[in-house]
N, C-alpha and C. Protein backbone atom coordinates (compact mmCIF):
# COMPACT_ATOMS: atom_id res chain seq x y z
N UNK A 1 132.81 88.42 121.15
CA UNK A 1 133.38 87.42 120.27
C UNK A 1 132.28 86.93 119.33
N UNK A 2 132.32 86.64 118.30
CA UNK A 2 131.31 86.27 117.13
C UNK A 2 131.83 84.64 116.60
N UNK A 3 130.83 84.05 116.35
CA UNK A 3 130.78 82.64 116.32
C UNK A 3 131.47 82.14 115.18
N UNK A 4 132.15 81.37 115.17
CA UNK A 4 132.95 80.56 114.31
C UNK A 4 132.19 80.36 112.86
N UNK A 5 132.74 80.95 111.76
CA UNK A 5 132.24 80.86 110.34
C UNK A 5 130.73 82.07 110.28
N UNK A 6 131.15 82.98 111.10
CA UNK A 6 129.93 84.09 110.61
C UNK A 6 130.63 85.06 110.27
N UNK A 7 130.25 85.94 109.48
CA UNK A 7 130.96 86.98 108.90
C UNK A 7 129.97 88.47 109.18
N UNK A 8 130.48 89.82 109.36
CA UNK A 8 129.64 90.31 109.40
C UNK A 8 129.40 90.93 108.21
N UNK A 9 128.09 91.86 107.88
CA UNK A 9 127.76 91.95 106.42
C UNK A 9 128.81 92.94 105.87
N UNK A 10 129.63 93.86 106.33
CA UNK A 10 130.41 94.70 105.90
C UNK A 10 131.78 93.60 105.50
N UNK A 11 131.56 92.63 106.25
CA UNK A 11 133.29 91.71 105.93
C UNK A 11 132.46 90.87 104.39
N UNK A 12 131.60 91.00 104.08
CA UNK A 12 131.04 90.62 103.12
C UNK A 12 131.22 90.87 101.92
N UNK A 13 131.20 92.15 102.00
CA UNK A 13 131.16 93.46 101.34
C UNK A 13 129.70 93.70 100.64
N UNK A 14 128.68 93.15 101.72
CA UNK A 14 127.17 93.36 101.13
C UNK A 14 126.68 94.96 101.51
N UNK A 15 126.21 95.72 100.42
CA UNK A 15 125.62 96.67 101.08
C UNK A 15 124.39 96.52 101.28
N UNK A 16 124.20 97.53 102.85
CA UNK A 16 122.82 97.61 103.38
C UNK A 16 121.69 98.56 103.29
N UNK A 17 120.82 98.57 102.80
CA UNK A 17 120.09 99.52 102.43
C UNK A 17 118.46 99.34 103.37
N UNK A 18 118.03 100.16 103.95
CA UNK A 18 117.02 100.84 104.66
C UNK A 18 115.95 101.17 104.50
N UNK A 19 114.50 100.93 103.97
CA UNK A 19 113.30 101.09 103.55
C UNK A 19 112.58 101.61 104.56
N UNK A 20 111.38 102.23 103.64
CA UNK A 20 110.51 102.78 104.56
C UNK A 20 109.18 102.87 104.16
N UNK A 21 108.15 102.58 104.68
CA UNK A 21 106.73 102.75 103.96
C UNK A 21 105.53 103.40 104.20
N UNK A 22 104.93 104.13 103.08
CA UNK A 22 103.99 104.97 103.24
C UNK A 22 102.89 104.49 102.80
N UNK A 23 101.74 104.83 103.34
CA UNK A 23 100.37 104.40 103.30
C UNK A 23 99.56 105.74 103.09
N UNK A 24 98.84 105.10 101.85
CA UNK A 24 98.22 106.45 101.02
C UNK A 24 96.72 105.86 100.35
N UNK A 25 95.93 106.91 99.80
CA UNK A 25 94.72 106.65 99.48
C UNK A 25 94.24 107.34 98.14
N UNK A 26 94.18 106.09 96.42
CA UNK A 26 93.88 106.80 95.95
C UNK A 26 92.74 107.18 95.11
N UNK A 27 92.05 107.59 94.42
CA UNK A 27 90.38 108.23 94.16
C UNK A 27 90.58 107.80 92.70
N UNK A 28 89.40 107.17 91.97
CA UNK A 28 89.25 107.80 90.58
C UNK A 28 88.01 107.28 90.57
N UNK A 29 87.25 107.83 89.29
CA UNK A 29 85.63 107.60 88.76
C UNK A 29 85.64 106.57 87.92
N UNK A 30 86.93 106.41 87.50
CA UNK A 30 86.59 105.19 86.53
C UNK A 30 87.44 103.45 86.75
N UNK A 31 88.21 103.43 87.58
CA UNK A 31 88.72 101.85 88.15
C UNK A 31 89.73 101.60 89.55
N UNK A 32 89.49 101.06 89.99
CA UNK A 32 90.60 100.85 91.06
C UNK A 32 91.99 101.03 89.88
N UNK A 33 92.41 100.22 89.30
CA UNK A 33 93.56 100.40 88.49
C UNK A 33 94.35 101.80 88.40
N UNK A 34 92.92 103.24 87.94
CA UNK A 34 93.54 104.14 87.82
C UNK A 34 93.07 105.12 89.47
N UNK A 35 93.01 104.63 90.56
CA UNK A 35 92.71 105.41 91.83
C UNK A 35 94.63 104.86 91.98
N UNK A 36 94.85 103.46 91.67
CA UNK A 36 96.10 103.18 91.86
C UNK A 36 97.32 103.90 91.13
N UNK A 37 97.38 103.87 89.66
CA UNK A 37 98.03 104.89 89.52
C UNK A 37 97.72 106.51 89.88
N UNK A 38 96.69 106.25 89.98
CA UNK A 38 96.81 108.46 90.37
C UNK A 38 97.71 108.26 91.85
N UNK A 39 97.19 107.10 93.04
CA UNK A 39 98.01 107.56 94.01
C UNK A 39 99.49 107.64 94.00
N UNK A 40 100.25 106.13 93.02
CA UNK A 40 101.29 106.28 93.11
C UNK A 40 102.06 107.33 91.68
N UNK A 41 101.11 108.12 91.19
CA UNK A 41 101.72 109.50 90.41
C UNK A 41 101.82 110.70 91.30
N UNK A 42 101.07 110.64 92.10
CA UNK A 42 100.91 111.57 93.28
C UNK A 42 102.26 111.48 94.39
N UNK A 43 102.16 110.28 95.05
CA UNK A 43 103.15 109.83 95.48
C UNK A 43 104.49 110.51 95.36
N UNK A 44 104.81 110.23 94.11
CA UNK A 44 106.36 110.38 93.22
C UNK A 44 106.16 112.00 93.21
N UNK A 45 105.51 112.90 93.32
CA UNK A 45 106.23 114.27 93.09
C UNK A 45 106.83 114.87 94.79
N UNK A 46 106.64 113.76 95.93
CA UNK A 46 107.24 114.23 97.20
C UNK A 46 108.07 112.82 97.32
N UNK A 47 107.83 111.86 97.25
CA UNK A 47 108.14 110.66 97.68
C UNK A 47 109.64 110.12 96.77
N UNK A 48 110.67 110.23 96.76
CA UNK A 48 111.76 109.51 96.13
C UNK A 48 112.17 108.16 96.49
N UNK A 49 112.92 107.91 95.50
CA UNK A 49 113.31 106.17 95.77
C UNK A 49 112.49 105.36 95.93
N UNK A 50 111.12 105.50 95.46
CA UNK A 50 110.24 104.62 95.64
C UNK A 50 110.34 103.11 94.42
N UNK A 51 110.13 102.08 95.35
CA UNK A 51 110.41 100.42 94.64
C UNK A 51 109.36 99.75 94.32
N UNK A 52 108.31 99.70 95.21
CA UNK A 52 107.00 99.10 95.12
C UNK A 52 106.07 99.60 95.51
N UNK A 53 104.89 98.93 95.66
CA UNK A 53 103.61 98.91 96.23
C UNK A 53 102.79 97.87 96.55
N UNK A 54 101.94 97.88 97.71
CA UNK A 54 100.83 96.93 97.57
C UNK A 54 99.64 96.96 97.95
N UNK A 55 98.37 96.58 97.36
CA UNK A 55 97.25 97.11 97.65
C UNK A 55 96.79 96.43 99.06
N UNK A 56 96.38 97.56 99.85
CA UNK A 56 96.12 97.06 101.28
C UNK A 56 94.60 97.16 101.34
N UNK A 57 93.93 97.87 100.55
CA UNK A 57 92.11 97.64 100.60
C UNK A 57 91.96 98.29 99.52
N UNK A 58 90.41 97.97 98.76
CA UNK A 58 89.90 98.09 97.76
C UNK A 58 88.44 98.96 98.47
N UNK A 59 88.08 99.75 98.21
CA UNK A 59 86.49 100.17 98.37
C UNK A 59 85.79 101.22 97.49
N UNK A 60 84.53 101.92 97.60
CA UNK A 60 84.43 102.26 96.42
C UNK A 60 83.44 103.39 97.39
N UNK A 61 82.45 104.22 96.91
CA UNK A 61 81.42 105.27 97.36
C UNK A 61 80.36 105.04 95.97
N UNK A 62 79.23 104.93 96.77
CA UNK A 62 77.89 104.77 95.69
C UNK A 62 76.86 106.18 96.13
N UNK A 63 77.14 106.34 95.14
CA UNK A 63 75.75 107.42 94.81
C UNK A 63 74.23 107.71 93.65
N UNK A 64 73.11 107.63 94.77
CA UNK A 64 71.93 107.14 94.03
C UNK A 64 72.34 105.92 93.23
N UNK A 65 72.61 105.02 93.93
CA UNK A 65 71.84 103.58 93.35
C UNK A 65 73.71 102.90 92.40
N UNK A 66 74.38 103.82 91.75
CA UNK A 66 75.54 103.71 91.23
C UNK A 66 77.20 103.81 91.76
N UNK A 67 77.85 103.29 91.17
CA UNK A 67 79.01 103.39 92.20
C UNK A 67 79.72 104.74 91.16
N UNK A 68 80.37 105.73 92.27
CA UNK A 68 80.79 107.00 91.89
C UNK A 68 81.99 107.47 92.09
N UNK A 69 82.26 106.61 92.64
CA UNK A 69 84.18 106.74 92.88
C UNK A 69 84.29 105.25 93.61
N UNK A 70 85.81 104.80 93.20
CA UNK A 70 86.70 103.76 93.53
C UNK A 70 87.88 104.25 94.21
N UNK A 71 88.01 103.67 95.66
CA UNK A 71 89.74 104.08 96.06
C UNK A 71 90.10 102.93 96.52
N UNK A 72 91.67 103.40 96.97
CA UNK A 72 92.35 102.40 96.66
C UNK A 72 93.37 102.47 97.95
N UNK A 73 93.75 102.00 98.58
CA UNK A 73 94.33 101.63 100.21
C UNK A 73 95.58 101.19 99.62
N UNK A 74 97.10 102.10 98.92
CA UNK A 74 98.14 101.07 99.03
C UNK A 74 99.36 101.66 100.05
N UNK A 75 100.54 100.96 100.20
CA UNK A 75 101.76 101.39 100.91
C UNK A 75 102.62 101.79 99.84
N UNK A 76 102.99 102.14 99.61
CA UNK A 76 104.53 102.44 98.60
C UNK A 76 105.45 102.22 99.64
N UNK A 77 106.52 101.19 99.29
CA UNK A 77 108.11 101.31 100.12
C UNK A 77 109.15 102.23 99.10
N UNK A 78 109.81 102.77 100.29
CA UNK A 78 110.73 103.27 99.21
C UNK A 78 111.91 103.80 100.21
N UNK A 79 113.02 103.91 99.14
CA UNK A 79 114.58 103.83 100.41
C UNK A 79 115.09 104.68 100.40
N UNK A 80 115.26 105.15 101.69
CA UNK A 80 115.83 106.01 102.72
C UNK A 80 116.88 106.00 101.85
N UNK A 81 117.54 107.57 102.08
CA UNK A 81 119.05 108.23 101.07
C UNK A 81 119.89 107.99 102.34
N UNK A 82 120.59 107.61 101.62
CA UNK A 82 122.03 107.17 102.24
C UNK A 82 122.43 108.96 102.96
């Protein structure tokens, strides 16, 4: 029995939709900005339905004395096909 004045989401008529998230790592020589887009361009040629992202770490690799690459720690969510 279900409690007085609750509805369930189908008597709603809300649809429900299902996410899922991937955690990826991406490289460039010249900014976090573009280690971020290369990962989520990378991303998108396997990954569909993707909605967002968020950066989960920032770090970089120094070589002789200079920094020589920037990557980039994000998740992409993105929703599961019906």
């Amino acid at each position: 029995m279900k409690p007085l004045g609750c509805k369930r989401p189908q008597d709603q008529g809300v649809q429900m939709s299902v996410y899922k998230m991937a955690e990826i790592v991406g490289t460039s020589s010249t900014s976090f900005a573009e280690a971020t887009k290369e990962a989520v361009k990378r991303a998108s040629k396997t990954i569909r339905n993707m909605g967002w992202f968020e950066v989960v770490e920032q770090r970089g690799a120094i070589k002789d004395g200079v920094v020589s690459e920037f990557q980039v720690k994000i998740k992409i969510g993105f929703k599961i096909d019906d």
